[in-house]
C-alpha atoms as a PDB file:
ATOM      1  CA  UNK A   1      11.284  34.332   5.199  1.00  0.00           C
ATOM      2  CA  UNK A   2      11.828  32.524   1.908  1.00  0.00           C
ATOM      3  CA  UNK A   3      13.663  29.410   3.622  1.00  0.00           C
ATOM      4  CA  UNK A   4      10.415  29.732   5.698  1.00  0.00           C
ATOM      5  CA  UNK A   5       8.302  29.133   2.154  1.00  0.00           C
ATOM      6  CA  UNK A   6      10.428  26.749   1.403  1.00  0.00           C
ATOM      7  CA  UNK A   7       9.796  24.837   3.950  1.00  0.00           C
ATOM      8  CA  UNK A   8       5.850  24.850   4.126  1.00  0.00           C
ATOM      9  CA  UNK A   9       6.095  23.659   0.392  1.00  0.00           C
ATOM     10  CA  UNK A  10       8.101  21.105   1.194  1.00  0.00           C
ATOM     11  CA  UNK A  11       6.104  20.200   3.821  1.00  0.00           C
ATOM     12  CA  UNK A  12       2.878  20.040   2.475  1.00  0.00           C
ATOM     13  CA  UNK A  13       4.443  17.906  -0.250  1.00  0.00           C
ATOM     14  CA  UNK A  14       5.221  15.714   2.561  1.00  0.00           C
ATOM     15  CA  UNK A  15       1.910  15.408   2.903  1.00  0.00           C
ATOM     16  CA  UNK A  16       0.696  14.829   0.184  1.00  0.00           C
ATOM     17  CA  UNK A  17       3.544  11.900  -0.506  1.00  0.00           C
ATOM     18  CA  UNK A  18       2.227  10.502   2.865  1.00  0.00           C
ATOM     19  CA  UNK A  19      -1.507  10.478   1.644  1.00  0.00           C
ATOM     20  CA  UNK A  20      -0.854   8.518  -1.776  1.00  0.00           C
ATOM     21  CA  UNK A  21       1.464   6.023   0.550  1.00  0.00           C
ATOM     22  CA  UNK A  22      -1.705   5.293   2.477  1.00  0.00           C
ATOM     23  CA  UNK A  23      -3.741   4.583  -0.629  1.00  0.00           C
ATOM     24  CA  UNK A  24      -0.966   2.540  -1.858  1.00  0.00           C
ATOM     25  CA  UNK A  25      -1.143   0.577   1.381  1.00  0.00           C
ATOM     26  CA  UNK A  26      -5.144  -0.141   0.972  1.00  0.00           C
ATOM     27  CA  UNK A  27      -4.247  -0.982  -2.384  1.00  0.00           C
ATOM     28  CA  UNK A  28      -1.745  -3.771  -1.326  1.00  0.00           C
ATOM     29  CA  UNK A  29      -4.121  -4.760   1.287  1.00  0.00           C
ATOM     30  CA  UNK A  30      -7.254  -5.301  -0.367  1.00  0.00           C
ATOM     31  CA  UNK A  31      -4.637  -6.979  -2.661  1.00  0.00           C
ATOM     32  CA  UNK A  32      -3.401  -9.048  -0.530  1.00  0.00           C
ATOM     33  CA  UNK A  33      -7.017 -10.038   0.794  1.00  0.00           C
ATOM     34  CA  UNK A  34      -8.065 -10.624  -2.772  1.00  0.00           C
ATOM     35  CA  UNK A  35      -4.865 -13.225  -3.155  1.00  0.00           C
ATOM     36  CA  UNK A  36      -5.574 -15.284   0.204  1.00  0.00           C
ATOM     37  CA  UNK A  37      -9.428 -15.073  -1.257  1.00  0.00           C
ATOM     38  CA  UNK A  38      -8.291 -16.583  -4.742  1.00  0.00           C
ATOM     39  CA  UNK A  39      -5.636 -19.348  -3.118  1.00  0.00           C
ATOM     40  CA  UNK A  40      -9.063 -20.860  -0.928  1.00  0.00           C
ATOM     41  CA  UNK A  41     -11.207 -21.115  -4.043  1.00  0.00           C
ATOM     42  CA  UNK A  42      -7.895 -22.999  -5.388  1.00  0.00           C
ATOM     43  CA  UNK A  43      -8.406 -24.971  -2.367  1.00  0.00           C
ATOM     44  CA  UNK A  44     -11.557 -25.363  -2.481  1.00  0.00           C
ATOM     45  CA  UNK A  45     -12.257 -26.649  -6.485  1.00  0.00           C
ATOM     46  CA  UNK A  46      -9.334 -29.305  -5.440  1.00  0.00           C
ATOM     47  CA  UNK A  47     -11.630 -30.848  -2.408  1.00  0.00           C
ATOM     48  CA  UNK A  48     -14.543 -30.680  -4.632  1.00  0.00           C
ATOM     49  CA  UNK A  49     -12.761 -32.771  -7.038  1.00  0.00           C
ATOM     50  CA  UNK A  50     -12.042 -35.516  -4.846  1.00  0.00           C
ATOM     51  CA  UNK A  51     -16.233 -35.450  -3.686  1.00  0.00           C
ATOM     52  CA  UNK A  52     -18.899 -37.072  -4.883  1.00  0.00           C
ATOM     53  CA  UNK A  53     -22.214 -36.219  -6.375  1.00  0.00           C
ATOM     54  CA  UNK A  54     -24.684 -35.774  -3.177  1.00  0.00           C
ATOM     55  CA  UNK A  55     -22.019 -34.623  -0.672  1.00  0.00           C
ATOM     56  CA  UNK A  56     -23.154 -32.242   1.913  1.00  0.00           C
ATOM     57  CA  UNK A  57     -20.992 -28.826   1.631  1.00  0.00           C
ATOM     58  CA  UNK A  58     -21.479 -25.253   2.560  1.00  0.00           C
ATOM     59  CA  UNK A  59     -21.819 -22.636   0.433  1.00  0.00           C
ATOM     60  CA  UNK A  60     -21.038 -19.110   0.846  1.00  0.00           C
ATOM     61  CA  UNK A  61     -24.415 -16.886  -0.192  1.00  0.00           C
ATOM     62  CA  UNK A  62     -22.584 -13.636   0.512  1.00  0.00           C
ATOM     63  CA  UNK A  63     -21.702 -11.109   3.047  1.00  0.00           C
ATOM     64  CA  UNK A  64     -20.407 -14.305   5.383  1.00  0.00           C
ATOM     65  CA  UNK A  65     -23.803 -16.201   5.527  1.00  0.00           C
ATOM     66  CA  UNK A  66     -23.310 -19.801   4.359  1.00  0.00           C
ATOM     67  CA  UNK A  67     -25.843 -22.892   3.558  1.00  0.00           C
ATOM     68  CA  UNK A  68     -25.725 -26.564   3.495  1.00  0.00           C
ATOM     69  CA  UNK A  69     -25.972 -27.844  -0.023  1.00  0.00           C
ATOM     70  CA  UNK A  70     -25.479 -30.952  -1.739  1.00  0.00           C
ATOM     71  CA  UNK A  71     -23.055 -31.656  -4.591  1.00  0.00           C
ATOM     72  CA  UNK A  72     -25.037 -32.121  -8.052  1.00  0.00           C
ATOM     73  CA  UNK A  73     -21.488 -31.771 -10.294  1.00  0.00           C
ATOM     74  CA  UNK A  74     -18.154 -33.043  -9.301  1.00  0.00           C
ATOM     75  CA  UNK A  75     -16.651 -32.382 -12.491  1.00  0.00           C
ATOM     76  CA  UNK A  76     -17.211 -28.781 -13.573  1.00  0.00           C
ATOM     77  CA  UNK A  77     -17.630 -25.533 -11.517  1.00  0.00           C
ATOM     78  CA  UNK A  78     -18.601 -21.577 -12.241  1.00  0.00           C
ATOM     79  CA  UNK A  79     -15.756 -19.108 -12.647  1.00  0.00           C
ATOM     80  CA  UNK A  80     -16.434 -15.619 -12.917  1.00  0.00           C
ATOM     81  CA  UNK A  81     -14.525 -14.386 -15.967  1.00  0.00           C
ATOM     82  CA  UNK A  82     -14.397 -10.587 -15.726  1.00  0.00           C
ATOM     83  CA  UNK A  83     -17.398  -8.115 -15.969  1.00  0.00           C
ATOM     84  CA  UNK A  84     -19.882 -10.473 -13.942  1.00  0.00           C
ATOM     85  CA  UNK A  85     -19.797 -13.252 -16.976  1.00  0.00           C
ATOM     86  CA  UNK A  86     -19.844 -16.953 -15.204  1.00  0.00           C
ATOM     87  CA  UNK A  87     -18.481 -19.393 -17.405  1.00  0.00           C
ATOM     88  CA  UNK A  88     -19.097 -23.311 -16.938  1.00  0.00           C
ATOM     89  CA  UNK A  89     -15.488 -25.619 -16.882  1.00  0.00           C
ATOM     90  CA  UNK A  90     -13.487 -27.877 -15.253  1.00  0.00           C
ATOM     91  CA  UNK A  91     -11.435 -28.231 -12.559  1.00  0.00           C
ATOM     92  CA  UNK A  92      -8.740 -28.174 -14.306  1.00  0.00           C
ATOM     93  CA  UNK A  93      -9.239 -25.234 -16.338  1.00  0.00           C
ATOM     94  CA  UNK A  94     -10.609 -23.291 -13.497  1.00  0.00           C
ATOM     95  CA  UNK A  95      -7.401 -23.884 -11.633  1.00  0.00           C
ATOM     96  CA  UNK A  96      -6.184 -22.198 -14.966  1.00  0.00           C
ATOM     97  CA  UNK A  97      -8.043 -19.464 -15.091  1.00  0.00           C
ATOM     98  CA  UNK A  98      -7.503 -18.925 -10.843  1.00  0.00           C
ATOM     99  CA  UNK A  99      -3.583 -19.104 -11.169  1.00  0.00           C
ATOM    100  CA  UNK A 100      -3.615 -16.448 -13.819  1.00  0.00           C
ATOM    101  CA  UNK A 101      -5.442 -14.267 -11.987  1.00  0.00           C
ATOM    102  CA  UNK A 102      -3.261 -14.817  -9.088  1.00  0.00           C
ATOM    103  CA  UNK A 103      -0.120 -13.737 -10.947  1.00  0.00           C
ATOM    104  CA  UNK A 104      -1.763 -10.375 -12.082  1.00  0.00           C
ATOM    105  CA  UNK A 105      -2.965  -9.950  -8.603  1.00  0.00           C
ATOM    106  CA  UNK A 106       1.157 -11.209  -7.539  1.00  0.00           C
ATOM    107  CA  UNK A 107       2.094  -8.903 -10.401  1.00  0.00           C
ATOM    108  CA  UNK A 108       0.400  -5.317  -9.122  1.00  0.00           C
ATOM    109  CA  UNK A 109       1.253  -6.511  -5.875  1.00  0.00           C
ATOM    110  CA  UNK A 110       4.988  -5.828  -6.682  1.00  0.00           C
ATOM    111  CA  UNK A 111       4.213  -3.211  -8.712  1.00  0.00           C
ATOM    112  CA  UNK A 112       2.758  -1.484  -5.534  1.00  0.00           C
ATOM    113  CA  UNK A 113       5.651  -2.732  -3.386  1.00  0.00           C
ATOM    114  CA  UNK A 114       7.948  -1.143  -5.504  1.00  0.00           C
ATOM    115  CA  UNK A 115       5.470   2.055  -4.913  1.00  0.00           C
ATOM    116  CA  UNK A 116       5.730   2.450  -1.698  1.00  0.00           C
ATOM    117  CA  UNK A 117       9.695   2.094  -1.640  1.00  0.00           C
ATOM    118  CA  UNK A 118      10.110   5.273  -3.525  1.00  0.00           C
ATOM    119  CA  UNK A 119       7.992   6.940  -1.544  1.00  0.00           C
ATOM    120  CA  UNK A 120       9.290   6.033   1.311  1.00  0.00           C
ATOM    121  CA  UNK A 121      12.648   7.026  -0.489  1.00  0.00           C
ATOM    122  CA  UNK A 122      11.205  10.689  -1.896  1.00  0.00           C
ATOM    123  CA  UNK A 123       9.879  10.995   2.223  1.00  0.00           C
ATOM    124  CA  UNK A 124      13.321  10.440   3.569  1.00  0.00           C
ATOM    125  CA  UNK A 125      15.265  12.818   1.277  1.00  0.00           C
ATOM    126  CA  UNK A 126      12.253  15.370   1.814  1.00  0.00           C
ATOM    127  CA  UNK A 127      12.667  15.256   5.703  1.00  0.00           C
ATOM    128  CA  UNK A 128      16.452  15.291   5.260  1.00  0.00           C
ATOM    129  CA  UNK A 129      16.191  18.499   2.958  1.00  0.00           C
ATOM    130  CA  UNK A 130      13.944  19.764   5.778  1.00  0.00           C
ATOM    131  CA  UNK A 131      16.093  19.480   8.527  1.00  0.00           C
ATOM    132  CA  UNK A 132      19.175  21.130   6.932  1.00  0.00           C
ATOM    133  CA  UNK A 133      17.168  24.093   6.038  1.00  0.00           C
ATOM    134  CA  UNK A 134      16.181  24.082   9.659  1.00  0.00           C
ATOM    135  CA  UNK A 135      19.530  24.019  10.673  1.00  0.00           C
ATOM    136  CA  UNK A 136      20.800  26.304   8.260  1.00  0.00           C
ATOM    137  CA  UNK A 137      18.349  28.895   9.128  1.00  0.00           C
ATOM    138  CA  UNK A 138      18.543  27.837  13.137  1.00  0.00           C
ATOM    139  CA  UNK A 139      22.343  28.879  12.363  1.00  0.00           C
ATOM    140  CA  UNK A 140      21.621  32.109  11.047  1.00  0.00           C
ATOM    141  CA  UNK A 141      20.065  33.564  13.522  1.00  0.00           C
ATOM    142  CA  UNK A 142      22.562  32.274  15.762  1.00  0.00           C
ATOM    143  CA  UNK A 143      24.867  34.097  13.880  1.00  0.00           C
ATOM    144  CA  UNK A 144      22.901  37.411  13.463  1.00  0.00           C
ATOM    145  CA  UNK A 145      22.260  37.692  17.276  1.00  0.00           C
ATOM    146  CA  UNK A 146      26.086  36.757  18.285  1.00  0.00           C
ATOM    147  CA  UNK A 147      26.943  39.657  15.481  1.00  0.00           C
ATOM    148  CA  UNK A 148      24.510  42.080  17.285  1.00  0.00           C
ATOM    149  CA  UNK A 149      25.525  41.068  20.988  1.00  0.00           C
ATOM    150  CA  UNK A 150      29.223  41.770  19.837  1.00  0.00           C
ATOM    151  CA  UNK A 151      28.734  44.894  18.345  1.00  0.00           C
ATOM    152  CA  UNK A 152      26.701  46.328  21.318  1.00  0.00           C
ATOM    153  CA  UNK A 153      29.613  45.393  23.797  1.00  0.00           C
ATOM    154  CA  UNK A 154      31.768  47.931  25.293  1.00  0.00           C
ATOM    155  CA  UNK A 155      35.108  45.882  25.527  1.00  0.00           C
ATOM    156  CA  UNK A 156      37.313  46.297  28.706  1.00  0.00           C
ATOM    157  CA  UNK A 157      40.300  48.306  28.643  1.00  0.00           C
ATOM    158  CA  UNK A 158      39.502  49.908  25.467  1.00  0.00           C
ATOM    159  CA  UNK A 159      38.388  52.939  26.870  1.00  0.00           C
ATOM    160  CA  UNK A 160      35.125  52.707  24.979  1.00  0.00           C
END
């Protein structure tokens, strides 16, 4: 009965290891979306460098709808610097400010990699634990009902 406890805890920590994986995987994938997202505005500041003023381009407006507009500056572009502040700069430093963010976004990326790996790790010692108290208690009462069958046998020849 207590290997029985045991094993429910165990269990249910199972669980719960296997719930915090899954929000470490949305994690790494919104991540990993917010990466490719950074490496096309790379791209993108790099074409509009080599444009000129009065181009015809699309721009996004949000949620996937997308405009014509022309090109009025070639040389400088918007970057959103944290906490909704846009701050006016060139290619150059844009590309700057983009690469650093990509590192941090590289950086928690690994950090979330490295995550997951020890939870996979906890998981597989946790279902390893789990099995040999299984078998351990499977063996048990193996050997409690070949005791009783044994002791409730007349033997042959005995006279008993």
């Amino acid at each position: 009965m207590r290997n029985e406890k045991e094993l429910q805890k165990k269990y249910l920590y199972g669980q719960l290891l296997k719930q915090q994986a899954t929000v470490l995987v949305e994690e790494k994938q919104a991540i990993e979306a917010r990466l490719g997202e950074v490496a096309m505005t790379k791209e993108a500041i790099n074409r509009i460098g080599v444009s000129t003023k009065g181009d015809l381009m699309w721009s996004p407006m949000g949620s996937g709808a997308f405009m014509v507009s022309n090109i009025a500056d070639t040389k400088n572009v918007l970057v959103n610097v944290g906490a909704g502040v846009l701050v006016k700069t060139g290619h150059a430093n844009a590309l700057l400010i983009l690469e650093g963010r990509m590192k941090e976004l590289q950086e928690a990326d690994a950090n979330i990699t490295a995550e997951l790996s020890k939870f996979a790790q906890q998981l597989g010692a946790l279902e390893s634990e789990m099995q040999q108290m299984v078998h351990e208690e499977e063996h048990k009462k193996e050997m409690k009902d070949s005791h009783k069958h044994n002791h409730g046998e007349k033997i042959k020849g005995t006279g008993g």
